[in-house]
N, C-alpha and C. Protein backbone atom coordinates (compact mmCIF):
# COMPACT_ATOMS: atom_id res chain seq x y z
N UNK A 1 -5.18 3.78 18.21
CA UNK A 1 -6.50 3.23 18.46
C UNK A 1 -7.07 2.56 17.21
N UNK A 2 -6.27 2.50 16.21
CA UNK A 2 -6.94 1.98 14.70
C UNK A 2 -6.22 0.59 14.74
N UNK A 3 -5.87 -0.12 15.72
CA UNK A 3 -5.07 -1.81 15.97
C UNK A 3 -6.76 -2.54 16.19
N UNK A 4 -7.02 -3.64 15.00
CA UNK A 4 -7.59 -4.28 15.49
C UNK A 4 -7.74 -5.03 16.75
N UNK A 5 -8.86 -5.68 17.06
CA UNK A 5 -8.46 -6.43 18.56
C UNK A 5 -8.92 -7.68 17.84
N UNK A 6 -7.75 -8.20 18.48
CA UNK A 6 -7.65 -9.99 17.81
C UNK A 6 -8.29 -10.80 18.71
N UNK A 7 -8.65 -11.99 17.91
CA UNK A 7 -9.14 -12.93 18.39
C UNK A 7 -8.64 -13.26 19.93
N UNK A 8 -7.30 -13.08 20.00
CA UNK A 8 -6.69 -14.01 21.18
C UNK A 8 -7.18 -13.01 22.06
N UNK A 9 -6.99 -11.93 22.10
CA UNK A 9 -7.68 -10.76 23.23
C UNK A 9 -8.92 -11.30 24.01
N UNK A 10 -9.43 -11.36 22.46
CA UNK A 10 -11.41 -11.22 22.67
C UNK A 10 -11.38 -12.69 23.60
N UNK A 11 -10.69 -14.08 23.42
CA UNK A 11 -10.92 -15.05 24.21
C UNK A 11 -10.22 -14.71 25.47
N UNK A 12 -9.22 -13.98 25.86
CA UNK A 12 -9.14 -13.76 27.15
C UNK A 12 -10.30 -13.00 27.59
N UNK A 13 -10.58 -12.55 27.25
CA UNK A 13 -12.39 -11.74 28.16
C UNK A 13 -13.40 -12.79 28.40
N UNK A 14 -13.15 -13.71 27.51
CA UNK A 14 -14.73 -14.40 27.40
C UNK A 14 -15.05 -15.54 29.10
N UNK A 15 -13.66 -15.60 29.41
CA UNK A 15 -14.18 -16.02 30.87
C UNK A 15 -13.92 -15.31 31.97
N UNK A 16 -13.77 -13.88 31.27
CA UNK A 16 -13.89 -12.74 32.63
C UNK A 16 -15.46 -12.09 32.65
N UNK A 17 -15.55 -10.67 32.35
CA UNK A 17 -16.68 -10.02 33.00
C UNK A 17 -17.37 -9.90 31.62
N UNK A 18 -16.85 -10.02 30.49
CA UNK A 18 -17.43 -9.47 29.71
C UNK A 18 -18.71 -10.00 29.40
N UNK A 19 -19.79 -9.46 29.04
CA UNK A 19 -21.19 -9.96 29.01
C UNK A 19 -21.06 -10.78 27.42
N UNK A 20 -22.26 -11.64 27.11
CA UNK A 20 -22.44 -12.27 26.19
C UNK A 20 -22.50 -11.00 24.88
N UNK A 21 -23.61 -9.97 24.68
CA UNK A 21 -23.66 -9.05 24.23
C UNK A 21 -22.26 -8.34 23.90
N UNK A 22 -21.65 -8.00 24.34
CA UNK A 22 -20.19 -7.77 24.30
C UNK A 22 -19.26 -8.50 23.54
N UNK A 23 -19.29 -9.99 23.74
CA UNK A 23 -19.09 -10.28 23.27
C UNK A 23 -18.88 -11.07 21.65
N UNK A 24 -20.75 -11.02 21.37
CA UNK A 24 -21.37 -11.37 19.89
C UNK A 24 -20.69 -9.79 19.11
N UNK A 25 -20.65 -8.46 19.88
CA UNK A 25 -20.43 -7.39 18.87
C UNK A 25 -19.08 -7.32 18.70
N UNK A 26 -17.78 -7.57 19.41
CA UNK A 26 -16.11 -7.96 19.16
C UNK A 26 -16.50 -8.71 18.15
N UNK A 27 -16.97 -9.94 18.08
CA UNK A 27 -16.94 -11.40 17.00
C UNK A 27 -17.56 -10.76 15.60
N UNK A 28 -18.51 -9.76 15.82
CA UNK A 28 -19.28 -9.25 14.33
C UNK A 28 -18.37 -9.45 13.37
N UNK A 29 -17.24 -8.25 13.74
CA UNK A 29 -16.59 -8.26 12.35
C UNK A 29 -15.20 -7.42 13.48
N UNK A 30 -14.19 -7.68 12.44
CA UNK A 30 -12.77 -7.45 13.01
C UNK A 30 -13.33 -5.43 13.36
N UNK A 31 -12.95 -5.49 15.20
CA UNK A 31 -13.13 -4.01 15.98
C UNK A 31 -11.95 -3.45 15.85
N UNK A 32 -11.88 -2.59 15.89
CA UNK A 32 -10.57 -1.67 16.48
C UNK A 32 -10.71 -1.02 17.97
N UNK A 33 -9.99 -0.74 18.70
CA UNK A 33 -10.03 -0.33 19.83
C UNK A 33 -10.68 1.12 19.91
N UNK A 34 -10.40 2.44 18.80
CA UNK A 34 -10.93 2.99 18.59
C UNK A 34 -12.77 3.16 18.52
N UNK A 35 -13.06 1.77 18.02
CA UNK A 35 -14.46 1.89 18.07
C UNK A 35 -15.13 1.16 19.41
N UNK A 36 -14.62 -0.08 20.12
CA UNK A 36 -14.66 -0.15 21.29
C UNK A 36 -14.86 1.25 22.39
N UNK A 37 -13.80 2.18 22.11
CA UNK A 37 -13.63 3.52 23.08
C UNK A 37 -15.13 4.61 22.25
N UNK A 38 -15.89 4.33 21.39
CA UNK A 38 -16.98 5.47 20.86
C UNK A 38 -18.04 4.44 21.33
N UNK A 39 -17.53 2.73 21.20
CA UNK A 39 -19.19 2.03 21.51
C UNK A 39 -19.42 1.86 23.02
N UNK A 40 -18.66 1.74 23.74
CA UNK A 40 -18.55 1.66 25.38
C UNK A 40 -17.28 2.14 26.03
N UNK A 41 -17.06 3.36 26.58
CA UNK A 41 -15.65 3.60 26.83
C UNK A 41 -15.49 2.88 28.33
N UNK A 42 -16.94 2.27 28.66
CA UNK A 42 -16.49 1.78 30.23
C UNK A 42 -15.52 0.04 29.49
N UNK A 43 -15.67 -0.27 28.72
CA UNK A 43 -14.92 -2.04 28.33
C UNK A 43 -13.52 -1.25 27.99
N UNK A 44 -13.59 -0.16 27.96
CA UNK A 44 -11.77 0.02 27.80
C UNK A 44 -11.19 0.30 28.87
N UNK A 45 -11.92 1.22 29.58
CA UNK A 45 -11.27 1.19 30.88
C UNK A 45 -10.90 0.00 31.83
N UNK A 46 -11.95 -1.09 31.53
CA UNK A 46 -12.10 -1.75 32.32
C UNK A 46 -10.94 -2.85 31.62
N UNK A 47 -10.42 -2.51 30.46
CA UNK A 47 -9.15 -3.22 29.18
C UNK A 47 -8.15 -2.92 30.18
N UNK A 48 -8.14 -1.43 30.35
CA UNK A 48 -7.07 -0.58 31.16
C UNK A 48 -6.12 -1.28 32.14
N UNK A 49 -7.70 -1.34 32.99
CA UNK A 49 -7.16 -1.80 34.85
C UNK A 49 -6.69 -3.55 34.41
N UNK A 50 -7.47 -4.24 33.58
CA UNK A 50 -6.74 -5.77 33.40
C UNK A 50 -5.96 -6.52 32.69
N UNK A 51 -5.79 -5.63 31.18
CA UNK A 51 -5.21 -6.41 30.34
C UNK A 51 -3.86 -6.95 31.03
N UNK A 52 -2.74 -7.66 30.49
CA UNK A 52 -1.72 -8.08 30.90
C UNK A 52 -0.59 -7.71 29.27
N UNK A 53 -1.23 -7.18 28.56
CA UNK A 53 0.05 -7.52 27.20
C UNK A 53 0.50 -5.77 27.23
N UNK A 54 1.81 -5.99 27.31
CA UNK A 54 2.46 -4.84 27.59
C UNK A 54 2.18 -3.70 26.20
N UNK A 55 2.15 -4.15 25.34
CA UNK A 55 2.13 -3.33 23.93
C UNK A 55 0.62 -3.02 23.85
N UNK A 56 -0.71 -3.44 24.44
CA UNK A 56 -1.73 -2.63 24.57
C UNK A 56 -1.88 -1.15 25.78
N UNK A 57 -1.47 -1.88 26.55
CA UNK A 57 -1.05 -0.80 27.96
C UNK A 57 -0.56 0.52 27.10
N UNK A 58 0.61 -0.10 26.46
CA UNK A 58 1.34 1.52 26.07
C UNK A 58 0.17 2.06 25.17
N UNK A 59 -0.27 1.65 23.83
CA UNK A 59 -1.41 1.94 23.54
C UNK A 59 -2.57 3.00 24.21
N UNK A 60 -2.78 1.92 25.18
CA UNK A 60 -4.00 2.85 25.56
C UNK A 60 -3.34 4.00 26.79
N UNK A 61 -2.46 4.08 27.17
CA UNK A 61 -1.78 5.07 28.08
C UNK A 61 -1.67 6.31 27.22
N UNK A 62 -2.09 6.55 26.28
CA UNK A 62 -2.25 7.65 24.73
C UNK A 62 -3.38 8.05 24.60
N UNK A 63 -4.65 7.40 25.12
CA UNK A 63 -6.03 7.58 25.20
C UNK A 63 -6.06 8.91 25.99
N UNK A 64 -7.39 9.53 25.16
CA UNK A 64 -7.82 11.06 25.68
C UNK A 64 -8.24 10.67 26.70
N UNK A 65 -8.95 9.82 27.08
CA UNK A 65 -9.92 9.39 28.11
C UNK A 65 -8.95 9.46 29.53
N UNK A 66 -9.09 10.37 30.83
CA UNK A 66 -8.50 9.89 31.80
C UNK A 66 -8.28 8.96 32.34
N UNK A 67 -9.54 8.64 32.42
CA UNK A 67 -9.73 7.39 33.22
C UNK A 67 -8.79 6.10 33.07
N UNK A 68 -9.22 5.91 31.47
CA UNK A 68 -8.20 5.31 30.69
C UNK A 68 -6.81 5.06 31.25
N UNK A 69 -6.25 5.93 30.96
CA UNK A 69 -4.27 6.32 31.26
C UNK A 69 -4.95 6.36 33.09
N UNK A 70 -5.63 6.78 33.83
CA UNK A 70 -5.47 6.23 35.37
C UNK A 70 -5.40 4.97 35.45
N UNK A 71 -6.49 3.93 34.94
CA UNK A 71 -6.40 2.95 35.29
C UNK A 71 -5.41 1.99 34.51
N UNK A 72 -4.29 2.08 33.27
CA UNK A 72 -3.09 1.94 33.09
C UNK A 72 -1.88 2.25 34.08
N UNK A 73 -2.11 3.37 34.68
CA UNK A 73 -1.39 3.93 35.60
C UNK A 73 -1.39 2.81 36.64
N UNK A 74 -2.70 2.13 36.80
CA UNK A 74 -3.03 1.25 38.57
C UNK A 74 -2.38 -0.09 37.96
N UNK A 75 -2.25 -0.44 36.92
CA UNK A 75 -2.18 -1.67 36.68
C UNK A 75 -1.01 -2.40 36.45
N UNK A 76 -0.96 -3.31 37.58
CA UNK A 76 0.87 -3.55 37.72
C UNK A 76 1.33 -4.49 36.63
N UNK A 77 1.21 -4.61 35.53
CA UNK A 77 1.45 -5.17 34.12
C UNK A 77 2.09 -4.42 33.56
N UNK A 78 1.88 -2.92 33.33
CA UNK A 78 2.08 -1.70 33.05
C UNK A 78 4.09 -1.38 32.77
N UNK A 79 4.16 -1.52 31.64
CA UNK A 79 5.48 -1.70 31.78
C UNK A 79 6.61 -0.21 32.04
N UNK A 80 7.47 -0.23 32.73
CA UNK A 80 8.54 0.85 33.38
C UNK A 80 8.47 1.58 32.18
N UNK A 81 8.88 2.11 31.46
CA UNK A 81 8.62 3.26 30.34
C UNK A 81 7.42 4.13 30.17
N UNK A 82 6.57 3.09 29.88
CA UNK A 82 4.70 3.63 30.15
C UNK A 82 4.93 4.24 31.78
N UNK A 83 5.13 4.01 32.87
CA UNK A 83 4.79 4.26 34.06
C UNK A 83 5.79 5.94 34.29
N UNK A 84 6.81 5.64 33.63
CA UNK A 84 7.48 7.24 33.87
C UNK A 84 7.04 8.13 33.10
N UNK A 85 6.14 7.99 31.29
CA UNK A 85 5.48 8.88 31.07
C UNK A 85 4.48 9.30 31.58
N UNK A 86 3.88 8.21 32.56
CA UNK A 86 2.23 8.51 33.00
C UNK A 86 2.56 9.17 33.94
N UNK A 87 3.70 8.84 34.85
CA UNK A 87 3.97 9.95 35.95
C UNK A 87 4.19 11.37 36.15
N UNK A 88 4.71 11.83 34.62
CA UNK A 88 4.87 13.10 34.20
C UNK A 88 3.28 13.42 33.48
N UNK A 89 1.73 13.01 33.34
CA UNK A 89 0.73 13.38 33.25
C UNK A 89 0.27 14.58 34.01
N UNK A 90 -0.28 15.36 32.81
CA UNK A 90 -0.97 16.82 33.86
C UNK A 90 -1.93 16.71 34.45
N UNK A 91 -2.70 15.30 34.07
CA UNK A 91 -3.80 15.02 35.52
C UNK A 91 -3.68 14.29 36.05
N UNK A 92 -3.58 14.75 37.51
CA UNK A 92 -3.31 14.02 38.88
C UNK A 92 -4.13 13.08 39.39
N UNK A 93 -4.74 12.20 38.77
CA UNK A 93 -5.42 10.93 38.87
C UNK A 93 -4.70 9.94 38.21
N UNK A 94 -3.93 10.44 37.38
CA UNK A 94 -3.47 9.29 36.59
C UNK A 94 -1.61 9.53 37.37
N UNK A 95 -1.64 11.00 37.73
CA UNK A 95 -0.20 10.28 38.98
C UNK A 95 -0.62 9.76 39.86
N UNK A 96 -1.40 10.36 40.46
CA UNK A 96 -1.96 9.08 41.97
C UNK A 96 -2.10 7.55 41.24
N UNK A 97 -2.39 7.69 40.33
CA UNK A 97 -2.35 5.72 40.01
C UNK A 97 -1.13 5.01 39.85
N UNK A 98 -0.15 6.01 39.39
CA UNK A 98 1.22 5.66 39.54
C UNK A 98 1.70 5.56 40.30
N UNK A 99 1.65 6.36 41.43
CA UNK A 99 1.74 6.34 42.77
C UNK A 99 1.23 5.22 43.67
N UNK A 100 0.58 4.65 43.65
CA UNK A 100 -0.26 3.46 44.17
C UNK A 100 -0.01 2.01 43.59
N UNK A 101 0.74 2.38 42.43
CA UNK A 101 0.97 1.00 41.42
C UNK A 101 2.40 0.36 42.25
N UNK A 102 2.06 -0.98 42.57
CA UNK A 102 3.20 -1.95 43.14
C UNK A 102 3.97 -2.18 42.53
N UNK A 103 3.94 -1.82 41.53
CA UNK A 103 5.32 -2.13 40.35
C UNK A 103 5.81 -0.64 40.06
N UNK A 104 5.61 0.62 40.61
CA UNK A 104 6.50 0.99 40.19
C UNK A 104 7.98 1.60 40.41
N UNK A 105 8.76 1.42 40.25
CA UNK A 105 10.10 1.41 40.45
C UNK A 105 10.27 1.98 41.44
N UNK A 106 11.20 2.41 42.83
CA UNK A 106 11.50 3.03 43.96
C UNK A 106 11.67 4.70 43.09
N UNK A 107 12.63 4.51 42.23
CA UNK A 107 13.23 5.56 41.45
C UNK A 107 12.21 6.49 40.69
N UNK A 108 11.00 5.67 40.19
CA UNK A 108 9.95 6.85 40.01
C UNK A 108 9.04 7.24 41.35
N UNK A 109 9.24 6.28 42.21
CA UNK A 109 8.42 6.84 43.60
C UNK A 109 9.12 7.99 44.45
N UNK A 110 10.39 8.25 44.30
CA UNK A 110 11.07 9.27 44.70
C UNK A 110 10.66 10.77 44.05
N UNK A 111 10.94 10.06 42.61
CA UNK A 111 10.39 11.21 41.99
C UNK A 111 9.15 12.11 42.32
N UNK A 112 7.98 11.09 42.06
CA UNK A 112 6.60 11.79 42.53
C UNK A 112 6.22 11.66 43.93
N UNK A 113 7.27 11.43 45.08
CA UNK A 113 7.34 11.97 46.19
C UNK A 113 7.32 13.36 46.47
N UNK A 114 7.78 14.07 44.76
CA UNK A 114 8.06 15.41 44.81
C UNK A 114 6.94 16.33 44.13
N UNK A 115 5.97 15.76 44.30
CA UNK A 115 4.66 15.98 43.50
C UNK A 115 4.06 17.15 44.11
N UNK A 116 3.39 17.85 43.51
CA UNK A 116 2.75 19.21 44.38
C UNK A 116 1.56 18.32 44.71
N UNK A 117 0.82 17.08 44.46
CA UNK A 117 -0.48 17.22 44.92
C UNK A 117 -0.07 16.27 46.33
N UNK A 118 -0.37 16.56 47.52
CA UNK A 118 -0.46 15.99 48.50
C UNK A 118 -0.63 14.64 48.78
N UNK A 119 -1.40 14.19 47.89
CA UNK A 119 -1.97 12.56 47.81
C UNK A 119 -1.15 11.74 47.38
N UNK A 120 -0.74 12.37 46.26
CA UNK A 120 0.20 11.25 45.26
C UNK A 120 1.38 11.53 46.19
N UNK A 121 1.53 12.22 46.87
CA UNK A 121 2.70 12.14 48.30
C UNK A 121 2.47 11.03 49.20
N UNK A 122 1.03 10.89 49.39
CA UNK A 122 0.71 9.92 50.63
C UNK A 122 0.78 8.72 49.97
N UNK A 123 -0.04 8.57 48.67
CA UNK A 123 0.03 7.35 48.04
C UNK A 123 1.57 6.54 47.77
N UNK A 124 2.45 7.15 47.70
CA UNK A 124 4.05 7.27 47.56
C UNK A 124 4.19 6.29 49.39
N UNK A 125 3.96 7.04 50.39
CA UNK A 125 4.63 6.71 51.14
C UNK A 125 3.81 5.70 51.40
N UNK A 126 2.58 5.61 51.30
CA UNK A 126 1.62 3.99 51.46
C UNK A 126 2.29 3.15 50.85
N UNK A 127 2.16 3.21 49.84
CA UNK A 127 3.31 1.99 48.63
C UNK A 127 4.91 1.59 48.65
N UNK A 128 5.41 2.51 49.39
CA UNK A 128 6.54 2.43 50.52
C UNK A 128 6.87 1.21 51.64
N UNK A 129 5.89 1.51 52.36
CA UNK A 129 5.31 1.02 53.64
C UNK A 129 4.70 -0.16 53.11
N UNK A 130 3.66 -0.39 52.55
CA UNK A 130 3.80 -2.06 52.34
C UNK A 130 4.54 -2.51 51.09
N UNK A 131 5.37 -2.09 50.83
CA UNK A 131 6.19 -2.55 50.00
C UNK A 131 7.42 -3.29 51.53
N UNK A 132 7.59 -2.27 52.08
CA UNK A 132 8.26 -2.73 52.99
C UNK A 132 7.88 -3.79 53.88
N UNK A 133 7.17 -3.99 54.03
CA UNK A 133 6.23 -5.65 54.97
C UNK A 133 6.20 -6.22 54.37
N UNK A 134 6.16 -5.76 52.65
CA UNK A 134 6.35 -7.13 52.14
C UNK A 134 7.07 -7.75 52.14
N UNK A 135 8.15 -7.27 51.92
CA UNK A 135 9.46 -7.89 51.15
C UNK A 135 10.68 -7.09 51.39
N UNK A 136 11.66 -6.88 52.58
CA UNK A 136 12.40 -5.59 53.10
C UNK A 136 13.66 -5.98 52.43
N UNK A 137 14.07 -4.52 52.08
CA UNK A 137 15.27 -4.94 51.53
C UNK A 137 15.33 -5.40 49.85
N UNK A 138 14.05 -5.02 49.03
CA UNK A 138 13.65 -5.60 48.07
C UNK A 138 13.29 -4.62 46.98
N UNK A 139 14.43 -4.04 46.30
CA UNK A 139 14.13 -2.74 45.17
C UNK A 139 15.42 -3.08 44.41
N UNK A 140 15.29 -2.39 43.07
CA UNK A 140 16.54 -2.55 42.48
C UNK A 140 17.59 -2.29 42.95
N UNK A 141 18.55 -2.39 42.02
CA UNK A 141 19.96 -2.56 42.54
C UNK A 141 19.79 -0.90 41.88
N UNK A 142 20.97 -0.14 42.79
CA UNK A 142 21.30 1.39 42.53
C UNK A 142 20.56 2.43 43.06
N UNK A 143 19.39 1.72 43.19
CA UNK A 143 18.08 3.05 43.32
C UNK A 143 18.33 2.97 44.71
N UNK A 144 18.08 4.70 44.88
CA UNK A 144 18.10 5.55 45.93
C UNK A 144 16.91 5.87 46.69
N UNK A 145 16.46 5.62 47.57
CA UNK A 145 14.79 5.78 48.25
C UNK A 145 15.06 7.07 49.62
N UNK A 146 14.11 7.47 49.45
CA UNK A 146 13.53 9.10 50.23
C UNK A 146 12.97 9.05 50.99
């Protein structure tokens, strides 16, 4: 959490949600993500569910914050390594997000098919099922589905 956030970041926000205010305090002076997560932990979460650069994802999938690592968990950018540690998470919000995430592999959906919490079972077989309307016949090569 001590990685500055660079310029190029801060201009991908500036024509999304981020407010003007938000944006004059990134520009102050070089942030770290760390202080982003003590000055508003809702702009990280909300980093979470949209960023696209794979090496912040893993980053913030390390965050104390649940919410945080859930909404990394939802976000299909989220690269296969990050998604099998988040799946082994002891809170079950952030497997249900794995569970629900369109990207993640058949081979970890088998896995947390085997989940004690009920949901991240259902969420498994939802993500199944339109995975299958989407696109049949359409998972890696090798992987085994349940």
């Amino acid at each position: 959490m001590s990685n500055v956030i660079g310029d190029d970041l801060i201009t991908v926000y500036e024509g999304l949600y981020f407010t003007e205010d938000a944006l004059i305090w990134l520009r102050e002076k070089p942030r770290t993500f760390g202080e982003l997560r003590a000055e508003e932990i809702d702009w990280l979460r909300w980093m979470a569910a949209t960023v696209r650069d794979e090496d912040i994802l893993e980053k913030l999938s390390e965050d104390p914050d649940t919410d945080v690592r859930m909404w990394v968990a939802c976000n299909p950018m989220t690269p296969e390594p990050t998604l099998e540690k988040l799946a082994e998470d002891p809170i079950v919000f952030v497997r249900r997000g794995v569970a629900q995430n369109r990207s993640t592999p058949a081979y970890l959906l088998a896995r947390l098919n085997e989940d004690g919490d009920l949901t991240v079972q259902a969420l498994v077989s939802q993500n199944r099922n339109s995975r299958s309307r989407r696109s049949p016949g359409r998972q890696r090569p090798g992987s085994a589905t349940t």
